[in-house]
N, C-alpha and C. Protein backbone atom coordinates (compact mmCIF):
# COMPACT_ATOMS: atom_id res chain seq x y z
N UNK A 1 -36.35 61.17 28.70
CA UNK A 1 -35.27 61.80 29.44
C UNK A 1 -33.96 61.55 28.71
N UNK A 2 -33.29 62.42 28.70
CA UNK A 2 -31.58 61.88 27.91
C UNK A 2 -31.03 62.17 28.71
N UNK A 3 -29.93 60.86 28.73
CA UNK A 3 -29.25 60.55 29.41
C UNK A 3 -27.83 60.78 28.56
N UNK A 4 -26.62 61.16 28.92
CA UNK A 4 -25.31 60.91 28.74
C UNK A 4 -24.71 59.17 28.96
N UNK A 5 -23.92 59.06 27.87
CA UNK A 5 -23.70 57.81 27.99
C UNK A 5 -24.85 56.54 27.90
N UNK A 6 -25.48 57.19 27.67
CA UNK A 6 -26.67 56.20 27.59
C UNK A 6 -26.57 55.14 26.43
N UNK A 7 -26.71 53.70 26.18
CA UNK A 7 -26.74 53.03 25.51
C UNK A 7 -27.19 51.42 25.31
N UNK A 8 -27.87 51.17 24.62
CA UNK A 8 -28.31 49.69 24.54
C UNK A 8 -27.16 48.92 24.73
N UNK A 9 -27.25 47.73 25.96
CA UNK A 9 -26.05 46.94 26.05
C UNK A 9 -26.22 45.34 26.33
N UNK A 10 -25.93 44.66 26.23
CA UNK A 10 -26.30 43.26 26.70
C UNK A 10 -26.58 43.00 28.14
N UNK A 11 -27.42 42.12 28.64
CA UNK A 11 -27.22 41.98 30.06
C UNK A 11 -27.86 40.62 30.27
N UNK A 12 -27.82 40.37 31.26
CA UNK A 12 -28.48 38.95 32.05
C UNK A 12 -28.60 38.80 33.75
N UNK A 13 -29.76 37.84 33.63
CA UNK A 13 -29.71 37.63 35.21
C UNK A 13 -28.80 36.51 35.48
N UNK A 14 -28.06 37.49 36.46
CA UNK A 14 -27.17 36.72 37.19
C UNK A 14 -27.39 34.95 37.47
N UNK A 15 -26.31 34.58 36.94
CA UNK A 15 -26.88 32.76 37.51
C UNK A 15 -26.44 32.51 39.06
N UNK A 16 -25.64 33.36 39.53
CA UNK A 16 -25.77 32.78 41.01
C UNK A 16 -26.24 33.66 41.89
N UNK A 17 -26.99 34.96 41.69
CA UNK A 17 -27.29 35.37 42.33
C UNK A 17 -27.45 35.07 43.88
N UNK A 18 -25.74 35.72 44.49
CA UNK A 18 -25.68 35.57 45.40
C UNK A 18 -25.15 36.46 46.34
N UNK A 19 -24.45 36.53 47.60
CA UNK A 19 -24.35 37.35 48.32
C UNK A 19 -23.52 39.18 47.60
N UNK A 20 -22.67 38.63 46.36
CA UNK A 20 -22.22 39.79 45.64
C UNK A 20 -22.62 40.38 44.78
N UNK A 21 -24.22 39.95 44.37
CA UNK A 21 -25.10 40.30 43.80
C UNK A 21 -25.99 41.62 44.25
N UNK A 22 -25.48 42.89 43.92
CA UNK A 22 -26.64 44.13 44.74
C UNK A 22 -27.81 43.94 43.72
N UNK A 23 -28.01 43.60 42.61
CA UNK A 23 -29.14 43.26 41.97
C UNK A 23 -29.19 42.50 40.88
N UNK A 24 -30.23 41.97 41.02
CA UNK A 24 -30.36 40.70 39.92
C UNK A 24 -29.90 40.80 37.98
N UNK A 25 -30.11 42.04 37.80
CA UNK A 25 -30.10 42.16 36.81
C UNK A 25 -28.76 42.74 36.13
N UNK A 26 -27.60 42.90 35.72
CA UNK A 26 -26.64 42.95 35.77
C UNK A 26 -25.92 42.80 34.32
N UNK A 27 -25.25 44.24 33.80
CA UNK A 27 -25.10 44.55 32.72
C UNK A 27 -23.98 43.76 32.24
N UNK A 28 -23.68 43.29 30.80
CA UNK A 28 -22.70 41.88 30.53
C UNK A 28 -21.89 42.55 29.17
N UNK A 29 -20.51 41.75 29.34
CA UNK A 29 -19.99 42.10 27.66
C UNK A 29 -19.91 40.29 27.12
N UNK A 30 -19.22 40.24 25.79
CA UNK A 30 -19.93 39.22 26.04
C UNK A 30 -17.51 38.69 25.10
N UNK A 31 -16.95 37.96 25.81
CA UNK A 31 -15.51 37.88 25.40
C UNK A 31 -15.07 37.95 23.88
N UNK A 32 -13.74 38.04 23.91
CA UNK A 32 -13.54 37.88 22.44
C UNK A 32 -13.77 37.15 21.96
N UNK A 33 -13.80 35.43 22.45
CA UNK A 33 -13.87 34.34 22.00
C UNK A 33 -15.08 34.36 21.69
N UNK A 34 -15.89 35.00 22.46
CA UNK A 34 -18.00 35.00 22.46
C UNK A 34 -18.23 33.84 23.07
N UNK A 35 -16.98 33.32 24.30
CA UNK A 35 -17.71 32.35 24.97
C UNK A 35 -17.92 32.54 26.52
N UNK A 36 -17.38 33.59 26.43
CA UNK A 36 -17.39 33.45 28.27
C UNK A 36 -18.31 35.23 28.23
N UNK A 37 -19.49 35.06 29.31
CA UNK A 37 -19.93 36.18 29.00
C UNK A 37 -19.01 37.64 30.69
N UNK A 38 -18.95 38.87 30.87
CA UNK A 38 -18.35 38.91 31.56
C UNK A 38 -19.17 40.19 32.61
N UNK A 39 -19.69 39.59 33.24
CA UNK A 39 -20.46 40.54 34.54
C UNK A 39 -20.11 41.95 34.92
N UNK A 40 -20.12 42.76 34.56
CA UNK A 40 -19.51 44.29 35.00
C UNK A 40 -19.93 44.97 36.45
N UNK A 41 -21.00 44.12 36.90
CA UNK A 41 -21.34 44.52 38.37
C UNK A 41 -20.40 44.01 39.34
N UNK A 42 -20.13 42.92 39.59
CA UNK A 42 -19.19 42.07 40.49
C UNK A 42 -18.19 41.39 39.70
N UNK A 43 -17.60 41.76 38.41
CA UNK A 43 -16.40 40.98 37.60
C UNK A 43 -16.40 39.77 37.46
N UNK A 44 -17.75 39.25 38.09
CA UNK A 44 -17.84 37.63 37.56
C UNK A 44 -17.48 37.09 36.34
N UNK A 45 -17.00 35.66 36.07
CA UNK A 45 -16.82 35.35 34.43
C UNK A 45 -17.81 34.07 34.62
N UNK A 46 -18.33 33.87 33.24
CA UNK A 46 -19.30 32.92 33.20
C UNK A 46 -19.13 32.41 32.02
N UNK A 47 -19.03 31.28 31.98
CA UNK A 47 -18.62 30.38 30.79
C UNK A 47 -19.47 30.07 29.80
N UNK A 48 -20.80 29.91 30.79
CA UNK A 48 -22.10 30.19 30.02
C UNK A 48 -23.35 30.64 30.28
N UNK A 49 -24.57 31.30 29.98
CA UNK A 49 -25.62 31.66 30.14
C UNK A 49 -26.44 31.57 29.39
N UNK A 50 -27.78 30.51 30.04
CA UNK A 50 -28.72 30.07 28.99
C UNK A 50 -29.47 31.27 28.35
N UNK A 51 -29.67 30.88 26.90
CA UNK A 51 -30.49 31.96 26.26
C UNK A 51 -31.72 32.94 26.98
N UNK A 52 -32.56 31.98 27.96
CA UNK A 52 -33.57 32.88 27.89
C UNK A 52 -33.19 33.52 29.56
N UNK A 53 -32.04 33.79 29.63
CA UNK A 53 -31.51 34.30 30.80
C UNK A 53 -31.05 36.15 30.08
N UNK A 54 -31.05 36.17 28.42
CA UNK A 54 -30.25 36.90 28.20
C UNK A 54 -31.46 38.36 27.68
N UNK A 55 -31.00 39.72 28.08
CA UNK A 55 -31.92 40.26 27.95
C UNK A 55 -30.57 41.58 27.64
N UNK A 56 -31.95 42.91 27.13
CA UNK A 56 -31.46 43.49 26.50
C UNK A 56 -31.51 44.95 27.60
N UNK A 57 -30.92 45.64 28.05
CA UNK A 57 -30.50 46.19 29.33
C UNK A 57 -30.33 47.97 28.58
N UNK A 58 -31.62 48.88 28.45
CA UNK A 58 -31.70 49.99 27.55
C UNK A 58 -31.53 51.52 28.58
N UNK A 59 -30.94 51.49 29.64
CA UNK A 59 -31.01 52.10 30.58
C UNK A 59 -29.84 53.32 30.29
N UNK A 60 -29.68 54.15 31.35
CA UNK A 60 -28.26 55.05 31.03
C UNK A 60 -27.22 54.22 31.99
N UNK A 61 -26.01 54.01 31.06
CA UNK A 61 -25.05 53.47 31.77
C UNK A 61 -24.19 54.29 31.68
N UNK A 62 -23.27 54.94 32.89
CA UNK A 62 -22.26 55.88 32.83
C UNK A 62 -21.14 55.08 33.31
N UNK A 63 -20.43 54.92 32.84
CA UNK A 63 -18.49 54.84 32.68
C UNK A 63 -17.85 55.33 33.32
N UNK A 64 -17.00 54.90 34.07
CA UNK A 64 -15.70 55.82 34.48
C UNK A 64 -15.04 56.64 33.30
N UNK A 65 -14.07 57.75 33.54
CA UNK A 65 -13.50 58.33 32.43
C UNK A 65 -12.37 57.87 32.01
N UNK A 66 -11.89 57.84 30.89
CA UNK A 66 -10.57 57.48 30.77
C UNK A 66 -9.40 57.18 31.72
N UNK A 67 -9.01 58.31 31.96
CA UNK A 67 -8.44 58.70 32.91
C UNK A 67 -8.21 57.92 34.52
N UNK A 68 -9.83 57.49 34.39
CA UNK A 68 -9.90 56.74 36.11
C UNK A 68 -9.02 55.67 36.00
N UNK A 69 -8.35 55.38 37.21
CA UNK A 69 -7.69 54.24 37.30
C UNK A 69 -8.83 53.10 37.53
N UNK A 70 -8.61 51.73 36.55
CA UNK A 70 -8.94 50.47 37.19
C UNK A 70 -8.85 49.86 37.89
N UNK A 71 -10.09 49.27 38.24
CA UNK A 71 -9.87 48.47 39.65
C UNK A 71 -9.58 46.92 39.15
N UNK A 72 -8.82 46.45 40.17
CA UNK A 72 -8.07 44.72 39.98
C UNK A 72 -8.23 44.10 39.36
N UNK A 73 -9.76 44.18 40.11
CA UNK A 73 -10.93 42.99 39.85
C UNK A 73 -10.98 43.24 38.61
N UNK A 74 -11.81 44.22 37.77
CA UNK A 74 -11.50 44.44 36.69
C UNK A 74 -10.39 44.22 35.64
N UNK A 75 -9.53 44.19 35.60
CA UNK A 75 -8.27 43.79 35.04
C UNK A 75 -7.91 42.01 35.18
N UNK A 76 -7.97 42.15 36.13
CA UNK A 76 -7.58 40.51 36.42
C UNK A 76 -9.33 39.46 35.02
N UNK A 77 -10.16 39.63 35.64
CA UNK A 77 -11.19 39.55 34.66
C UNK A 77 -11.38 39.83 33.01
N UNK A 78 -11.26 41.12 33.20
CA UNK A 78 -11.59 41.73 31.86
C UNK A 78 -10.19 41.77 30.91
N UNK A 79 -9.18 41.77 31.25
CA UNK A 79 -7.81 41.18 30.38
C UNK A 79 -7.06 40.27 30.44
N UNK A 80 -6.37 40.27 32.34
CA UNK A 80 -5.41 39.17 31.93
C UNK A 80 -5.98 37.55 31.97
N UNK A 81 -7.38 37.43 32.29
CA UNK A 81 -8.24 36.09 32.19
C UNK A 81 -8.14 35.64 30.30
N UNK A 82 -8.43 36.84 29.75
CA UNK A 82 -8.93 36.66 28.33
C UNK A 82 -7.73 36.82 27.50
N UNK A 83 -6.26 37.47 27.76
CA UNK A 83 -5.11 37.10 27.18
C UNK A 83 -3.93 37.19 27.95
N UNK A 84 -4.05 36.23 29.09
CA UNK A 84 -2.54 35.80 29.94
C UNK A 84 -1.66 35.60 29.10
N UNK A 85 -1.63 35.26 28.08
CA UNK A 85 -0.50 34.50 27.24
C UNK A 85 0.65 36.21 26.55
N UNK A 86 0.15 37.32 26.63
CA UNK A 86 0.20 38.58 26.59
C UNK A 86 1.00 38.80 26.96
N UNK A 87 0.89 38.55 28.66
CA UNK A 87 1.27 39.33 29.43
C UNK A 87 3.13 40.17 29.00
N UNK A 88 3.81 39.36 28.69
CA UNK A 88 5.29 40.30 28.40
C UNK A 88 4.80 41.78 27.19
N UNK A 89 4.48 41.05 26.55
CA UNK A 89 3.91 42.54 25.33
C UNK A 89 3.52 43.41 25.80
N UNK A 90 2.60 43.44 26.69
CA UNK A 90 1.92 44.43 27.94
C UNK A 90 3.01 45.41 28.59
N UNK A 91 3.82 43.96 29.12
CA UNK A 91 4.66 44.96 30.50
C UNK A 91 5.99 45.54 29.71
N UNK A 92 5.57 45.39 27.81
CA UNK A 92 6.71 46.41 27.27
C UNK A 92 5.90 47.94 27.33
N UNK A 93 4.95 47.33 26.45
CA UNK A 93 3.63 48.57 26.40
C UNK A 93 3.98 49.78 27.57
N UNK A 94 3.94 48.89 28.74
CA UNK A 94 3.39 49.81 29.88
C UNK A 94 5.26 50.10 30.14
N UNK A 95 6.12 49.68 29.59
CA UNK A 95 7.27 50.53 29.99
C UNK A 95 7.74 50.00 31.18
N UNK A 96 7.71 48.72 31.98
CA UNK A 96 8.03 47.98 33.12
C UNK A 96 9.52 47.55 32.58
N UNK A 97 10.36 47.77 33.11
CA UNK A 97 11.92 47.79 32.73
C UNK A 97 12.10 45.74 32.56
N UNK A 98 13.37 45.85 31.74
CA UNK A 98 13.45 44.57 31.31
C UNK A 98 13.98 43.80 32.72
N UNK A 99 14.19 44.35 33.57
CA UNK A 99 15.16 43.40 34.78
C UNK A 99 13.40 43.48 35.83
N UNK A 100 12.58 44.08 35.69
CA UNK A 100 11.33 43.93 36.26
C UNK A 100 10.35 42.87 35.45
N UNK A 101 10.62 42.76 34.41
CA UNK A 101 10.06 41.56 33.31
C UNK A 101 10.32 40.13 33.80
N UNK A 102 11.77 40.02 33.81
CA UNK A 102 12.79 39.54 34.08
C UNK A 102 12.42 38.66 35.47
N UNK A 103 12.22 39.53 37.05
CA UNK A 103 11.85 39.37 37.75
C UNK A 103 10.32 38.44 37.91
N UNK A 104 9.40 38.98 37.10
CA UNK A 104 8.36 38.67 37.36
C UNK A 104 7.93 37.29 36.03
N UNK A 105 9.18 37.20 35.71
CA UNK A 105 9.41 35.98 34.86
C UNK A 105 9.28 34.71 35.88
N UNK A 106 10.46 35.09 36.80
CA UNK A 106 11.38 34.25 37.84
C UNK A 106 10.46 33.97 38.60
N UNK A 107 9.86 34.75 39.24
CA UNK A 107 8.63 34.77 40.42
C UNK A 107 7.64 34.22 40.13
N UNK A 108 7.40 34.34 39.00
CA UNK A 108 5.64 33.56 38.66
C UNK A 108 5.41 32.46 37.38
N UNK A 109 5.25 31.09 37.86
CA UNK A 109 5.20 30.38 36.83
C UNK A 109 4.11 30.18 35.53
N UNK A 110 2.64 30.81 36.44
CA UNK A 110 2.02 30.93 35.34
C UNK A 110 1.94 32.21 34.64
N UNK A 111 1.44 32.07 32.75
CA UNK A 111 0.83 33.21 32.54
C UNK A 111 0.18 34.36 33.02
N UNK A 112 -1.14 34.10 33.53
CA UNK A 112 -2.53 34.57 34.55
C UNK A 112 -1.81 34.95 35.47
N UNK A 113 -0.49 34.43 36.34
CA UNK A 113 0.17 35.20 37.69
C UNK A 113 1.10 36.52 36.68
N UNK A 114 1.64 35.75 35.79
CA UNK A 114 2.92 36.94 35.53
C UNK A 114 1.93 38.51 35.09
N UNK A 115 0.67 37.74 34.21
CA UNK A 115 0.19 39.15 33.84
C UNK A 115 -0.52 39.99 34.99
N UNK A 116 -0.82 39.63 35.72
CA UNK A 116 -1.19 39.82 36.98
C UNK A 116 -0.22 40.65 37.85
N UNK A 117 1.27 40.18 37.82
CA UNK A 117 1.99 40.92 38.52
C UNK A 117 2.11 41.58 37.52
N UNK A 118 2.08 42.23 36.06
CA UNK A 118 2.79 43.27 35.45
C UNK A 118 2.02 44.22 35.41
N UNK A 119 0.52 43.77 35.96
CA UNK A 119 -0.80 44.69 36.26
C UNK A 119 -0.43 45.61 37.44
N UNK A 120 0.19 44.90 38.71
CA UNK A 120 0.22 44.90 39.85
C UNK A 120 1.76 46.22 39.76
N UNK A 121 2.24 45.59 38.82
CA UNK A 121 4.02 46.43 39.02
C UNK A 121 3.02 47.83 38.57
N UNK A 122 2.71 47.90 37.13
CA UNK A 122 2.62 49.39 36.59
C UNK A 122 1.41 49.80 37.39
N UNK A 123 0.76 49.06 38.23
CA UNK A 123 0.11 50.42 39.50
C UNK A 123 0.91 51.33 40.25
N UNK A 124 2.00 50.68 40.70
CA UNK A 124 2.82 51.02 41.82
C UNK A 124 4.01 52.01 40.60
N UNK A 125 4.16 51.82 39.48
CA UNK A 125 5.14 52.41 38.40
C UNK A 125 4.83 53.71 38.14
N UNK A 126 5.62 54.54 37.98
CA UNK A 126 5.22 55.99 37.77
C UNK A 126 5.77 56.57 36.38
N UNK A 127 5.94 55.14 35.34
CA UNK A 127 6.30 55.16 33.93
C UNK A 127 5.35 55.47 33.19
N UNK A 128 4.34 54.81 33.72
CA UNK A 128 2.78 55.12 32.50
C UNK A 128 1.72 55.86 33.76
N UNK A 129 0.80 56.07 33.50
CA UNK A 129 -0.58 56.47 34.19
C UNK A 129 -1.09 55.27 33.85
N UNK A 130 -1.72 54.63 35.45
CA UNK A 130 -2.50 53.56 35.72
C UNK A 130 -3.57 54.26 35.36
N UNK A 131 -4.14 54.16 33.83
CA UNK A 131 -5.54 54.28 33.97
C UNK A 131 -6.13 53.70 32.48
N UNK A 132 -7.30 54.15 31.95
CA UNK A 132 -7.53 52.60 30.76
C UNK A 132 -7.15 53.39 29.71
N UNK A 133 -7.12 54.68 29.95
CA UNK A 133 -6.66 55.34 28.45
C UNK A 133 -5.09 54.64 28.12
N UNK A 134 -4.25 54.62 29.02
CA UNK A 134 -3.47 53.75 28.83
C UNK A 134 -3.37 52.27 29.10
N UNK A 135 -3.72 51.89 29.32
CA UNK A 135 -4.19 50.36 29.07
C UNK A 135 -4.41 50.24 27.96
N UNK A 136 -5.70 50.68 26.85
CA UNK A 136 -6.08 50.85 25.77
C UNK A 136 -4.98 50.73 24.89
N UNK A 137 -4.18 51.89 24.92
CA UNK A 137 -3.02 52.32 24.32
C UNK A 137 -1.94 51.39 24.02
N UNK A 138 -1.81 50.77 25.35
CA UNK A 138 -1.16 49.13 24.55
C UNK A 138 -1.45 48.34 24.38
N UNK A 139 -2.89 47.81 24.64
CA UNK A 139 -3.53 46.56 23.60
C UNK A 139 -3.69 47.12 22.48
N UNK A 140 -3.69 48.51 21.99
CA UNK A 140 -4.28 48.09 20.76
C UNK A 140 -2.35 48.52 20.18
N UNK A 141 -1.46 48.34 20.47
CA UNK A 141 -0.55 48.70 19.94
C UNK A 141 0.46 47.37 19.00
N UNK A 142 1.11 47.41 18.22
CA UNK A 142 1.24 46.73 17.24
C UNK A 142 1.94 45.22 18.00
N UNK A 143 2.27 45.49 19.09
CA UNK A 143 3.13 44.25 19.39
C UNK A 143 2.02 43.51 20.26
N UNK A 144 1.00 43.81 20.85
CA UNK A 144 -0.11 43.20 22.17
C UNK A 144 -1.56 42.96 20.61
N UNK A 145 -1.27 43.57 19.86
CA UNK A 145 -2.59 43.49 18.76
C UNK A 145 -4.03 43.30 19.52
N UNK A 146 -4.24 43.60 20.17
CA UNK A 146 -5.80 43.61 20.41
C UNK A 146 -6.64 44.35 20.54
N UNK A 147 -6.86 44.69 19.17
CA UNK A 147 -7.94 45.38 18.79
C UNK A 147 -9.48 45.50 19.57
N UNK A 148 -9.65 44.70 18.93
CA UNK A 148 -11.08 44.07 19.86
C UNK A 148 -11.09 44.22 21.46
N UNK A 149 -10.49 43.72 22.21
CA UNK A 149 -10.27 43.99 23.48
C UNK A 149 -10.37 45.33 23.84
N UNK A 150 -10.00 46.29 23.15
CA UNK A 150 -9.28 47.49 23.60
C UNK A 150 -10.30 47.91 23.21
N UNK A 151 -11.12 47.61 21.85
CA UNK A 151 -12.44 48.30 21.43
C UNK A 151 -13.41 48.15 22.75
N UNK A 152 -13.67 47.19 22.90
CA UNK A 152 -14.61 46.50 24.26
C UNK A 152 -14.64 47.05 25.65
N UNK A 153 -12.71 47.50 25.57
CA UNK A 153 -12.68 47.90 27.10
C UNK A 153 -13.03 49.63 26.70
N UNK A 154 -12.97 50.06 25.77
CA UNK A 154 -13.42 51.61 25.57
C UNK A 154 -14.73 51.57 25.85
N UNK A 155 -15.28 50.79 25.07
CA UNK A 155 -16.86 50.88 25.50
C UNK A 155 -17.50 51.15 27.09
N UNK A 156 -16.34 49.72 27.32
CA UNK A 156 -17.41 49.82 28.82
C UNK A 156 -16.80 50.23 30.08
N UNK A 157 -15.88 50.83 29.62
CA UNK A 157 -15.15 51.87 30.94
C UNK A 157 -14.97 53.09 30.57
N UNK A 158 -14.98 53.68 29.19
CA UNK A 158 -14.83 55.07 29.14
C UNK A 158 -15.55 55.63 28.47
């Protein structure tokens, strides 16, 4: 049968298979660092997963489109977990005005919160389109450099 979008991807059984678990088996990317692997069913992060947990997942997997806006969970997980330290480069990227930078400087002491709120501002912002084509667009842009990331998040959202 062919499938669209179809592609060999990493996966594993869930280690806690638990109440946010709709099934055991559960498709994975695996971080930049290659240490934390990262659950795409429930946005779990996992620091580690024993080898013979890890399996090879050959099914059709379909993507949201570009275009779709991301969900939180997703974001909070899949970027600002893996480069909080970012977060200002981002909220130039995304065009969040310097007295909103500024703000969310003042307001939030950590990294992980500030990038979090600059996630949170350009939802509500009508400067960029909340969606991963733009997201993409400024990790991989010369001042946020993340290539890789942006490669990773193409893969498995669009």
């Amino acid at each position: 049968t062919h499938h669209t979008n179809s592609r060999p991807v990493p996966a594993f059984l869930c280690p806690l298979q638990n109440e946010s678990c709709s099934t055991e088996l559960h498709t994975a990317c695996i971080s930049e660092n290659g240490k934390k692997w990262i659950c795409s069913e429930n946005s779990n992060v996992f620091d580690s997963v024993s080898p013979k947990q890890t399996l090879w997942f050959t099914g059709a997997v379909t993507s949201p489109s570009k275009s779709k806006a991301p969900k939180l969970s997703d974001l909070a997980n899949r970027v600002a977990a893996i480069i909080p330290h970012k977060w200002k480069p981002v909220a130039i990227q995304l065009e969040l005005s310097k007295g909103e930078r500024k703000a969310i400087e003042k307001d939030e002491d950590e990294c992980f919160d500030r990038f979090m709120a600059v996630l949170e501002q350009w939802k509500q912002s009508a400067s960029q389109p909340h969606t991963w084509k733009t997201l993409i667009t400024a990790l991989k842009s010369a001042s946020v450099d993340e290539q890789c990331l942006a490669e990773q998040l193409d893969r498995d959202f669009c």
